[in-house]
Protein backbone atom coordinates (compact mmCIF):
# COMPACT_ATOMS: atom_id res chain seq x y z
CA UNK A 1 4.55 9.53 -0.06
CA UNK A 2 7.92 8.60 -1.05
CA UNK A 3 11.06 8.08 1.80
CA UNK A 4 14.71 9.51 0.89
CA UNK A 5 15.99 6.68 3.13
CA UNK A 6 14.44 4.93 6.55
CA UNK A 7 13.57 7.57 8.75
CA UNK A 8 16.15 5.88 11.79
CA UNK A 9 18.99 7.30 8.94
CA UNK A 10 17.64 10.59 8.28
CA UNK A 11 15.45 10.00 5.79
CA UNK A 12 13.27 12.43 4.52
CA UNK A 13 9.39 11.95 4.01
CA UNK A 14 8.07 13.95 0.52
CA UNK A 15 4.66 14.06 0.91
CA UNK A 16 4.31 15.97 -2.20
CA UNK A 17 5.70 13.13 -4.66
CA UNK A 18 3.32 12.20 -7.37
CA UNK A 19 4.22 9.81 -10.06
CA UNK A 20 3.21 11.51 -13.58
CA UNK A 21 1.88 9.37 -15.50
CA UNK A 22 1.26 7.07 -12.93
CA UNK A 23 -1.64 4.18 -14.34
CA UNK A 24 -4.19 2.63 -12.05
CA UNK A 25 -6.92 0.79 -12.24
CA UNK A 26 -9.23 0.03 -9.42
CA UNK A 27 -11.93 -3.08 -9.34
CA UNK A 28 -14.75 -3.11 -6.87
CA UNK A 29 -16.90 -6.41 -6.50
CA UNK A 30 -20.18 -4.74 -4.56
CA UNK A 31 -20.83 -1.39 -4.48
CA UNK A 32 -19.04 1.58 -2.82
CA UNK A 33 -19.71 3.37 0.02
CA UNK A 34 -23.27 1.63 0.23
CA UNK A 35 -23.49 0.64 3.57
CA UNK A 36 -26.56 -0.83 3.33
CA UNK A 37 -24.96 -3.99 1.66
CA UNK A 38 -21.68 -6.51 1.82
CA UNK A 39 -19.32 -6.06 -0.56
CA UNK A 40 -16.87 -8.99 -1.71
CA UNK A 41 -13.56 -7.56 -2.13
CA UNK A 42 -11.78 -4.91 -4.23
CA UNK A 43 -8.53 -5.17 -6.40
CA UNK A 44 -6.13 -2.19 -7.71
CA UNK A 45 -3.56 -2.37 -10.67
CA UNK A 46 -0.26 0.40 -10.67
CA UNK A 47 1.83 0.62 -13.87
CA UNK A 48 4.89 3.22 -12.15
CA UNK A 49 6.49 4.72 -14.97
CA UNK A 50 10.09 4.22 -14.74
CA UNK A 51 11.24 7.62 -15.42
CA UNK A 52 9.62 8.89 -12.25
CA UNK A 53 11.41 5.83 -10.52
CA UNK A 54 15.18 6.53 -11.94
CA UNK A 55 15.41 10.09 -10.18
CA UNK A 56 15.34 8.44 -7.01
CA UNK A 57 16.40 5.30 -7.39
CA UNK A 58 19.94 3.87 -6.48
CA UNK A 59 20.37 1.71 -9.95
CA UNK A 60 20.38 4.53 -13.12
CA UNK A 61 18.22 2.32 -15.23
CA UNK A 62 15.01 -0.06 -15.40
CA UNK A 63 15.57 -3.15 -13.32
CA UNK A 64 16.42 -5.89 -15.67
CA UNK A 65 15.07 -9.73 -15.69
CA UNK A 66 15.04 -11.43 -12.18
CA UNK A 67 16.22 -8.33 -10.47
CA UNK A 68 14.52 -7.62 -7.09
CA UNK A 69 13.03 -5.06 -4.97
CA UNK A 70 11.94 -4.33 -1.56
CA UNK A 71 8.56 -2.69 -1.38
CA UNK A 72 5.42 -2.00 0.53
CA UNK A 73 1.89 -1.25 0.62
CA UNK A 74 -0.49 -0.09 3.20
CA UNK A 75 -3.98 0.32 4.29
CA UNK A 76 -5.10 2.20 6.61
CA UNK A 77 -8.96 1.32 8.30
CA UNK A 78 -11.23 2.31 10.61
CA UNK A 79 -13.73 0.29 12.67
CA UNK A 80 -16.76 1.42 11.52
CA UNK A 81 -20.15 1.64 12.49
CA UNK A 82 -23.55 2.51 10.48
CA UNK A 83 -25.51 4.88 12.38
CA UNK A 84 -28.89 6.65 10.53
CA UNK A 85 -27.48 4.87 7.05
CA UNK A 86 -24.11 6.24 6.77
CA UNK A 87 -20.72 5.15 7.93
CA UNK A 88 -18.95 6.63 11.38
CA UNK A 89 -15.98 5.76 13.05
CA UNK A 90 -16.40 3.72 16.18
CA UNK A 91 -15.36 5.20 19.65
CA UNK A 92 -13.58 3.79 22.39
CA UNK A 93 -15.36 2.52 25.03
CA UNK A 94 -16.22 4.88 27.78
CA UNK A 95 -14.27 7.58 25.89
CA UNK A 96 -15.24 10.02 23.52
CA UNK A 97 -11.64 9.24 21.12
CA UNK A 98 -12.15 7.25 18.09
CA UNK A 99 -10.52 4.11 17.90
CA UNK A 100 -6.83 3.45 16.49
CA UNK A 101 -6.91 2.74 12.94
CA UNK A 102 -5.66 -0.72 12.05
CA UNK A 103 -3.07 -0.84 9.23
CA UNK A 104 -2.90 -3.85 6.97
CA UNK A 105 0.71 -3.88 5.36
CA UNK A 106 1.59 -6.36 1.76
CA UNK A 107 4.47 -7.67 4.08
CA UNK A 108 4.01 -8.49 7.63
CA UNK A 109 5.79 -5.73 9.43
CA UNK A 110 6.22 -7.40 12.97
CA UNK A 111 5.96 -3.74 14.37
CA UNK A 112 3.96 -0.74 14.03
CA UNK A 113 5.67 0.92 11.47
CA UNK A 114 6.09 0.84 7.51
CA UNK A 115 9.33 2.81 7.81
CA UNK A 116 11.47 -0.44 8.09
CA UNK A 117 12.73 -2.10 4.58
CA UNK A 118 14.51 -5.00 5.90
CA UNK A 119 10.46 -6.36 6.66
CA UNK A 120 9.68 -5.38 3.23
CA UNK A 121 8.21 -7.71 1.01
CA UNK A 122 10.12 -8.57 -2.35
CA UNK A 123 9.12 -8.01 -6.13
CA UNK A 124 10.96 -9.74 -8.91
CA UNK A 125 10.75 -8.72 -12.00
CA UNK A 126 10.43 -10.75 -15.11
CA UNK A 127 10.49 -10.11 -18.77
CA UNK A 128 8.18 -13.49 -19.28
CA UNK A 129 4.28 -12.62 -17.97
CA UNK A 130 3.63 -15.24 -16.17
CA UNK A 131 0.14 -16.37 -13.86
CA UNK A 132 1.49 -18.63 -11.81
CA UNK A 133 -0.47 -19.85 -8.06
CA UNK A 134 1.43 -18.16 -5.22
CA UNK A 135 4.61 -20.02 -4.06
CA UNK A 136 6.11 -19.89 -0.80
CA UNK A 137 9.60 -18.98 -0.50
């Protein structure tokens, strides 16, 4: 999904975006959808090509060294249960309505809502590849 601008200014959602040439790589430590086991964890990779990026973006070229950008990323999941070996979402209690999802955002969000970029998390770019530990800001 891609936004035109926040939706509190008008901004468009195009649920139909797709990056071409778009590369991701997904690694799963356990197995999936095996609920018979506990998995570890799970990483992904994205390489966004930027001539998919400079149609929409404000700045007309790739971002350069040490420029930054606000961005997000969200998962969405269910409480789950495993009934007769295969995974169902849980109910409320005393209801027959499934549960809200829980959504797990890069950036804490302070609200329910993605739609906000000033709560964004920040990604600066740099020419050097680096593997530094996480430092705080």
């Amino acid at each position: 999904m891609f936004f035109t601008k926040p939706f509190r200014d008008s901004g468009l959602a195009i649920n139909s975006f797709d990056f071409k040439g778009l590369k991701r790589g997904v690694r799963i430590f356990g197995t999936l959808n095996n609920p018979s086991d506990r998995d570890e964890k799970w990483t992904i990779e994205l390489a966004i090509p930027w001539n998919e990026m400079a149609e929409k973006a404000i700045l007309k070229g790739p971002p350069k060294d040490k420029d930054s950008w606000k961005i997000n990323f969200l998962r969405v999941q269910w409480d789950r249960d495993i009934k007769n070996g295969k995974y169902v979402k849980q109910k409320e209690p005393q209801k027959d309505t499934e549960k809200p999802a829980n959504n797990w955002a890069w950036s804490q969000q302070g609200s329910l809502t993605m739609h906000q970029p000033e709560t964004w998390g920040i990604i600066v770019f740099n020419k050097k590849q680096t593997r530094n530990k996480y430092q705080p800001w």
